[in-house]
C-alpha atoms as a PDB file:
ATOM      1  CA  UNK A   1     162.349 125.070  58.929  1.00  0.00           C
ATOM      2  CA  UNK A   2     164.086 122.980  61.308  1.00  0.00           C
ATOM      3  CA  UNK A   3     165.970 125.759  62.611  1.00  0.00           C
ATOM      4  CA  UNK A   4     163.060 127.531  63.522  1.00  0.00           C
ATOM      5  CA  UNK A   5     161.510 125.279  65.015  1.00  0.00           C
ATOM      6  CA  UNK A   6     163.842 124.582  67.572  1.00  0.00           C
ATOM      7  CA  UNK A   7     164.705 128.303  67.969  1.00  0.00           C
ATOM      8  CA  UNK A   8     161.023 128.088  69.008  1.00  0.00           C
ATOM      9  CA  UNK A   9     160.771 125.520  71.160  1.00  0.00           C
ATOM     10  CA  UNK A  10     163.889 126.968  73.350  1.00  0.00           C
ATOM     11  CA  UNK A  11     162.934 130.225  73.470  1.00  0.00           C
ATOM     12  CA  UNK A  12     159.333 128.941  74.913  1.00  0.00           C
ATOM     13  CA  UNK A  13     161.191 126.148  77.417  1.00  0.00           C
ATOM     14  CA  UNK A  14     163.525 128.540  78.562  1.00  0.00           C
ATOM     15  CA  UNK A  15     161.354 131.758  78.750  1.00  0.00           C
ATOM     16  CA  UNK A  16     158.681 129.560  81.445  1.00  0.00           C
ATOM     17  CA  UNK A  17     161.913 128.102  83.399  1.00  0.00           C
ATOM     18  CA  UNK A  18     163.057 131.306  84.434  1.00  0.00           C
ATOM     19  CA  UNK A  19     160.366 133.232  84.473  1.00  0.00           C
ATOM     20  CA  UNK A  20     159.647 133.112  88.253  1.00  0.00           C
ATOM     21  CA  UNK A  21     161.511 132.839  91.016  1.00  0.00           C
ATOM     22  CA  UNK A  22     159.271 131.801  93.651  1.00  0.00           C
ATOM     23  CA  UNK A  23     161.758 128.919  95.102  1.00  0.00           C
ATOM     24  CA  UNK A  24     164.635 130.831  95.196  1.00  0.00           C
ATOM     25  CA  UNK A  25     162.751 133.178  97.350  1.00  0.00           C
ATOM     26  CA  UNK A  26     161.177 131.167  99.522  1.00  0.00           C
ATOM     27  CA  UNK A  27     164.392 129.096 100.074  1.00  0.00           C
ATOM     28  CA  UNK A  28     166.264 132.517 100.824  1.00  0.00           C
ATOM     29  CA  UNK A  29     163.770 133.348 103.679  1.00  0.00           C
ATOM     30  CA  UNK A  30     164.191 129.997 105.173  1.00  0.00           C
ATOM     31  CA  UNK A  31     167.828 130.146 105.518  1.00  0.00           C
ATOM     32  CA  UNK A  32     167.278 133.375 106.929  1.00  0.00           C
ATOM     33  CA  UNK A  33     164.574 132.265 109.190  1.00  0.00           C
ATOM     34  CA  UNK A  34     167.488 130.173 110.883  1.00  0.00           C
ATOM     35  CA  UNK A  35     169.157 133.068 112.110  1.00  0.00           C
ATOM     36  CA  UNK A  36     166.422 135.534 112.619  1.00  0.00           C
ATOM     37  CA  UNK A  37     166.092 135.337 116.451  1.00  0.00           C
ATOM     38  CA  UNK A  38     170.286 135.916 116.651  1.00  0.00           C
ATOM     39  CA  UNK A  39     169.448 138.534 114.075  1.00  0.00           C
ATOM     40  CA  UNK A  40     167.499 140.047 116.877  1.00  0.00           C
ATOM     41  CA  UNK A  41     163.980 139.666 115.665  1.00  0.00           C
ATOM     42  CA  UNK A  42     161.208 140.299 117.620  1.00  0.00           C
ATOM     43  CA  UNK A  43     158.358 136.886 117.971  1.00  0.00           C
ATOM     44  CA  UNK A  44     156.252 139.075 116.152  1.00  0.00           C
ATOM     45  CA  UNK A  45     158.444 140.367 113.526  1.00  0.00           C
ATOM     46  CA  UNK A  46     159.437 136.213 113.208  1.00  0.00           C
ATOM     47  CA  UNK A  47     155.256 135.152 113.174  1.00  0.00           C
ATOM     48  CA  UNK A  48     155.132 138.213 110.438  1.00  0.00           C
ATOM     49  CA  UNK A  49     157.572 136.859 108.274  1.00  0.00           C
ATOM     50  CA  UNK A  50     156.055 132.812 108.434  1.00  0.00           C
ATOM     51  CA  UNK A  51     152.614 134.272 107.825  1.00  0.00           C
ATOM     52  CA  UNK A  52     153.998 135.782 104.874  1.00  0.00           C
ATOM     53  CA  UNK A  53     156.315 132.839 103.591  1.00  0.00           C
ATOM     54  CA  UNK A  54     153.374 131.110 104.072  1.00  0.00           C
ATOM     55  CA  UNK A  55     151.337 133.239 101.685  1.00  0.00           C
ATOM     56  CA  UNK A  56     153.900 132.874  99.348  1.00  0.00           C
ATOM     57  CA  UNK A  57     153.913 129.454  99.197  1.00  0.00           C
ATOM     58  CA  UNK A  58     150.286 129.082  98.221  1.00  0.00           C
ATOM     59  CA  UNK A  59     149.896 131.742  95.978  1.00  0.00           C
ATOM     60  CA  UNK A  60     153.253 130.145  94.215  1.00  0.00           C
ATOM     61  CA  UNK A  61     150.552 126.832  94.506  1.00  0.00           C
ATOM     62  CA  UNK A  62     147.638 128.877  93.048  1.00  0.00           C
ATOM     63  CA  UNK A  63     149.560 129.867  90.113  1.00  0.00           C
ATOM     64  CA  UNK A  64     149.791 133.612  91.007  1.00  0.00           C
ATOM     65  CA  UNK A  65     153.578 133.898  91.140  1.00  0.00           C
ATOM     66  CA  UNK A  66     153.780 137.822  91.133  1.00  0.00           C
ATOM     67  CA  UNK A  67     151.610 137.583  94.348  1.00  0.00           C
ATOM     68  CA  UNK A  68     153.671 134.982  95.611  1.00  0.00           C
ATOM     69  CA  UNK A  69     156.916 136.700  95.021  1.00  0.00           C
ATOM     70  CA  UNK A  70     155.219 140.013  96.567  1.00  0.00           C
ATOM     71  CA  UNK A  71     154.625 138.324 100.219  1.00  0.00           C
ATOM     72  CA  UNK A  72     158.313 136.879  99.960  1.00  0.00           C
ATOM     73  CA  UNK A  73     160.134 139.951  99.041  1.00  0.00           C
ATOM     74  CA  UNK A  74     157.839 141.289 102.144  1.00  0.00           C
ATOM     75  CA  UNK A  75     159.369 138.730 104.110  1.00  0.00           C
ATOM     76  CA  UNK A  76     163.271 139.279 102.952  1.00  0.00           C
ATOM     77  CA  UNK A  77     162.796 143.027 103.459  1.00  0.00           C
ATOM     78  CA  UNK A  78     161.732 142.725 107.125  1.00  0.00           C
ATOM     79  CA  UNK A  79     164.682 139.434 107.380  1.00  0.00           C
ATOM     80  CA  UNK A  80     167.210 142.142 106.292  1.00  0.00           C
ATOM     81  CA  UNK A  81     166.548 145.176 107.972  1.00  0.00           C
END
C-alpha cells in the first residue's frame, strides 16, 4: 500500500512540474531579445515580439499555459528567422 502510494504521489508531483514550459520560453526570448537589433530586426518586428512576450506572460499568470506558450513560440519563431 505504501508503495502505491508514493508511486502516486510522484507521478502527480512530477507530471504538474513539467508539464509546462512557460519560463523556459519566456526566458529564451529574453536572451534573444538582447541580440535582436544585431540580429537585424526591424523596431517593429522587436515591438511584435514584446507585445507577444508580454501576452505570454499573463496568460502564463491567468493559468492558460497553452495560450501562453502559443504567443512565445510566436515570438521565438519571428527571434529566429
Amino acid at each position: 500500500m505504501k508503495k502505491i502510494i508514493a508511486t502516486l504521489a510522484f507521478v502527480l508531483f512530477t507530471t504538474s512540474a513539467f508539464s509546462y514550459s512557460c519560463p523556459m520560453l519566456w526566458g529564451e526570448v529574453d536572451e534573444l531579445l538582447k541580440t535582436a537589433e544585431a540580429n537585424g530586426k526591424t523596431a517593429t518586428q522587436i515591438q511584435e515580439i514584446k507585445t507577444l512576450r508580454d501576452k505570454g506572460k499573463k496568460a502564463h499568470d491567468e493559468g492558460s499555459h497553452e495560450m501562453s506558450e502559443i504567443f512565445l513560440k510566436k515570438a521565438l519563431n519571428i527571434l529566429k528567422s
